[in-house]
Protein backbone atom coordinates (compact mmCIF):
# COMPACT_ATOMS: atom_id res chain seq x y z
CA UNK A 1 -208.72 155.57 -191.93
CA UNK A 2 -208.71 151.82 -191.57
CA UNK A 3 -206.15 149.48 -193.15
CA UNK A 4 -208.21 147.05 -195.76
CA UNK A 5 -209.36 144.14 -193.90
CA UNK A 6 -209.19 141.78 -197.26
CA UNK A 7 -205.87 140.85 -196.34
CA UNK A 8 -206.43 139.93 -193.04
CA UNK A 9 -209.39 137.28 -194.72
CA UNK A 10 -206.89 136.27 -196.98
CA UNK A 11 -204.21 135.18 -194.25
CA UNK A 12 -207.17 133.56 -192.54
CA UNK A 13 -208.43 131.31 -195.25
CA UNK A 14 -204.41 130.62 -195.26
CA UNK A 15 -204.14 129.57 -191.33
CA UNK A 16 -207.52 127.61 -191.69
CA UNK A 17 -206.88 125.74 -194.62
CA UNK A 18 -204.94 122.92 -192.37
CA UNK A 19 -208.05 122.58 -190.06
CA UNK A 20 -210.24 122.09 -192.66
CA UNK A 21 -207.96 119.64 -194.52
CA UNK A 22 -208.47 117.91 -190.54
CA UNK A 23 -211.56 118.00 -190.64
CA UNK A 24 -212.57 116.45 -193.86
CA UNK A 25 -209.97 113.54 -192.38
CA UNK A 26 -211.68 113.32 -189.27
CA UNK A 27 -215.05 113.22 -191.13
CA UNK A 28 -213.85 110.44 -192.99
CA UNK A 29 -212.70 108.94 -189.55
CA UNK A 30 -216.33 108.91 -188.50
CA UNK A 31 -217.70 107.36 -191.28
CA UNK A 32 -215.76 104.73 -190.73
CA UNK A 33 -216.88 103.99 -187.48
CA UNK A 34 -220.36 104.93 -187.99
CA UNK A 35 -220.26 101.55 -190.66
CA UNK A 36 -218.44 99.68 -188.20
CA UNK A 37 -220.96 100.35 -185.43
CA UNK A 38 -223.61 99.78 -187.96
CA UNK A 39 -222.18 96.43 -189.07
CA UNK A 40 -222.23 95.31 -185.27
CA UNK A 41 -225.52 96.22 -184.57
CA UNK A 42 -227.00 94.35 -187.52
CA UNK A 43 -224.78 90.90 -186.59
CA UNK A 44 -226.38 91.71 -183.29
CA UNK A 45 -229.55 91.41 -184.25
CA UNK A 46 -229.10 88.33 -186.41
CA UNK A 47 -227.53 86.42 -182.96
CA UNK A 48 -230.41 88.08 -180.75
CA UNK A 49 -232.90 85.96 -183.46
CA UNK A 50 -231.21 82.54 -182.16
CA UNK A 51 -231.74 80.62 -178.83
CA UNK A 52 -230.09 82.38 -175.88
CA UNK A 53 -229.30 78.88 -174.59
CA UNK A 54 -226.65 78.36 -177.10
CA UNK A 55 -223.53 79.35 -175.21
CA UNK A 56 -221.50 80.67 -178.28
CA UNK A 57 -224.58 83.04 -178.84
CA UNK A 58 -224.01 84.93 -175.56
CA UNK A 59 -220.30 84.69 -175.51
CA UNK A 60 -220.96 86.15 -179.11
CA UNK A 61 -223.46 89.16 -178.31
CA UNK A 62 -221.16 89.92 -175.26
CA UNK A 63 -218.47 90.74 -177.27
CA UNK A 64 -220.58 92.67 -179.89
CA UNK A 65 -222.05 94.75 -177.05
CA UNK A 66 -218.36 95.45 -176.12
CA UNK A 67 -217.14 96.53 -179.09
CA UNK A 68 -220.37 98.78 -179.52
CA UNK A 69 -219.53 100.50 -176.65
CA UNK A 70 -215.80 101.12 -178.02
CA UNK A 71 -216.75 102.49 -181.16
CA UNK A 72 -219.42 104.55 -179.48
CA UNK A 73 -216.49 105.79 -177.60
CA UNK A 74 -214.39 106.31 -179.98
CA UNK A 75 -217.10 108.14 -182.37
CA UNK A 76 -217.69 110.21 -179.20
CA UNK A 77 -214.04 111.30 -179.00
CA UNK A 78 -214.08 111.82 -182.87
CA UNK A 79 -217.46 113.94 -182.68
CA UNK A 80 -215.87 116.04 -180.15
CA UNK A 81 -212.46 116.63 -182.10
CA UNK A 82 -214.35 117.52 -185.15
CA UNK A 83 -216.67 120.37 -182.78
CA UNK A 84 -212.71 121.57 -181.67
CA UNK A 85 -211.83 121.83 -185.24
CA UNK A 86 -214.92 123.71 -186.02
CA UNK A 87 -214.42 126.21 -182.80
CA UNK A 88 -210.54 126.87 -184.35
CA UNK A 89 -211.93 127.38 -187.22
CA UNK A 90 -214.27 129.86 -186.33
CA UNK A 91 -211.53 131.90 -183.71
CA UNK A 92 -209.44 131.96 -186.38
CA UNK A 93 -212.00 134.11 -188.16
CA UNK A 94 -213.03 136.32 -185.37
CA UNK A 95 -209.77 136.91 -183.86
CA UNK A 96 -208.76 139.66 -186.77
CA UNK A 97 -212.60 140.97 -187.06
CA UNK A 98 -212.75 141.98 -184.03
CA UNK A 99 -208.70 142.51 -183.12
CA UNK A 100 -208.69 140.41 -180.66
CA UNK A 101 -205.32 137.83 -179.54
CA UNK A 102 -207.15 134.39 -179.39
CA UNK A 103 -203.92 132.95 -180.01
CA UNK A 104 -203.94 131.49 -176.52
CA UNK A 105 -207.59 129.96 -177.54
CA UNK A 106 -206.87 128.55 -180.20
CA UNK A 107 -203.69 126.52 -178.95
CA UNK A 108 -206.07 125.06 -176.32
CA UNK A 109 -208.73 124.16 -178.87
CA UNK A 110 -206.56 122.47 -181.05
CA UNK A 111 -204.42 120.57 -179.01
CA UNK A 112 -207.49 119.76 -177.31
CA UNK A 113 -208.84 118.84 -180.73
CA UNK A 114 -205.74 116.18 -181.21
CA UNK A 115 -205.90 114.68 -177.79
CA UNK A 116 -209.65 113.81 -178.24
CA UNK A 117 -209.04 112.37 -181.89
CA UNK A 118 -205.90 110.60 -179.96
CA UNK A 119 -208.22 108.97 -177.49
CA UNK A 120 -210.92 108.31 -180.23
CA UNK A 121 -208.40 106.39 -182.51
CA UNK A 122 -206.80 104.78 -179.55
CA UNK A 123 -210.21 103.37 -178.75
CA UNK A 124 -210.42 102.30 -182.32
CA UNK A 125 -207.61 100.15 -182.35
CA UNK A 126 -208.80 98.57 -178.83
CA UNK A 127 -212.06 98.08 -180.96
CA UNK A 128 -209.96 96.19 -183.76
CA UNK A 129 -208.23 94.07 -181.41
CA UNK A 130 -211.30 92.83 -179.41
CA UNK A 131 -213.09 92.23 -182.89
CA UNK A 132 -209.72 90.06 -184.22
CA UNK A 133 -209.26 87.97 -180.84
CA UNK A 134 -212.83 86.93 -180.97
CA UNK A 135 -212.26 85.42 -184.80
CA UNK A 136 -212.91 82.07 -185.10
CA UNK A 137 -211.98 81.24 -188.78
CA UNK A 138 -212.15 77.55 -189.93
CA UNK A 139 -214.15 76.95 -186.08
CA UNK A 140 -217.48 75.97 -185.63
């Protein structure tokens, strides 16, 4: 006969419960820069409603069109760590259905999972810094 294969789900729910606890972090992660890109589209389109002669205009839009493309990056690299998560998730699950060692699988999933939330905060931060250098408090 077979061994009972509630166990097994029950040490599963156990290993996944850190990737999920990722996961809602990550989520969380890309909210974040979903406002921020949001935030930089609409200033966009309040500078794109002004002269184009005005030089501070285009240095202006310049640097909101480059950090646009950094957070698009990094939400890119964020998107993909959370689709990682998901896939560990989800070998986690089907390694004991179907006995099968995914071990292997899901060390490469999840490390790939880190270095692409790595690269996405990383380009976050680059994000922050062009934003902060570009402040001109008290200026006009």
């Amino acid at each position: 006969m077979n061994e009972p294969f509630i166990p097994d789900i029950g040490h599963v729910i156990q290993l996944s419960v850190a990737p999920v606890f990722l996961l809602s972090g990550v989520g969380i992660t890309l909210t974040v820069l979903t406002n921020r890109l949001a935030r930089i589209v609409d200033r966009a389109r309040v500078l794109e409603a002004r002269p184009p002669e005005e030089k501070r205009v285009r240095e202006d839009l310049a640097n909101l069109s480059r950090r646009a493309s950094l957070v698009n990056r990094a939400l890119t690299l964020c998107t993909i760590c959370a689709l990682l998560i998901c896939l560990v998730i989800v070998s986690l699950f089907v390694s004991p259905m179907f006995h099968l060692d995914l071990s292997g699988v899901i060390a490469f999933l999840f490390i790939g999972a880190m270095a692409a939330y790595i690269g996405g905060l990383v380009t976050f931060l680059r994000e922050i810094f062009v934003a902060t250098a570009s402040l001109r408090i008290g200026h006009s």
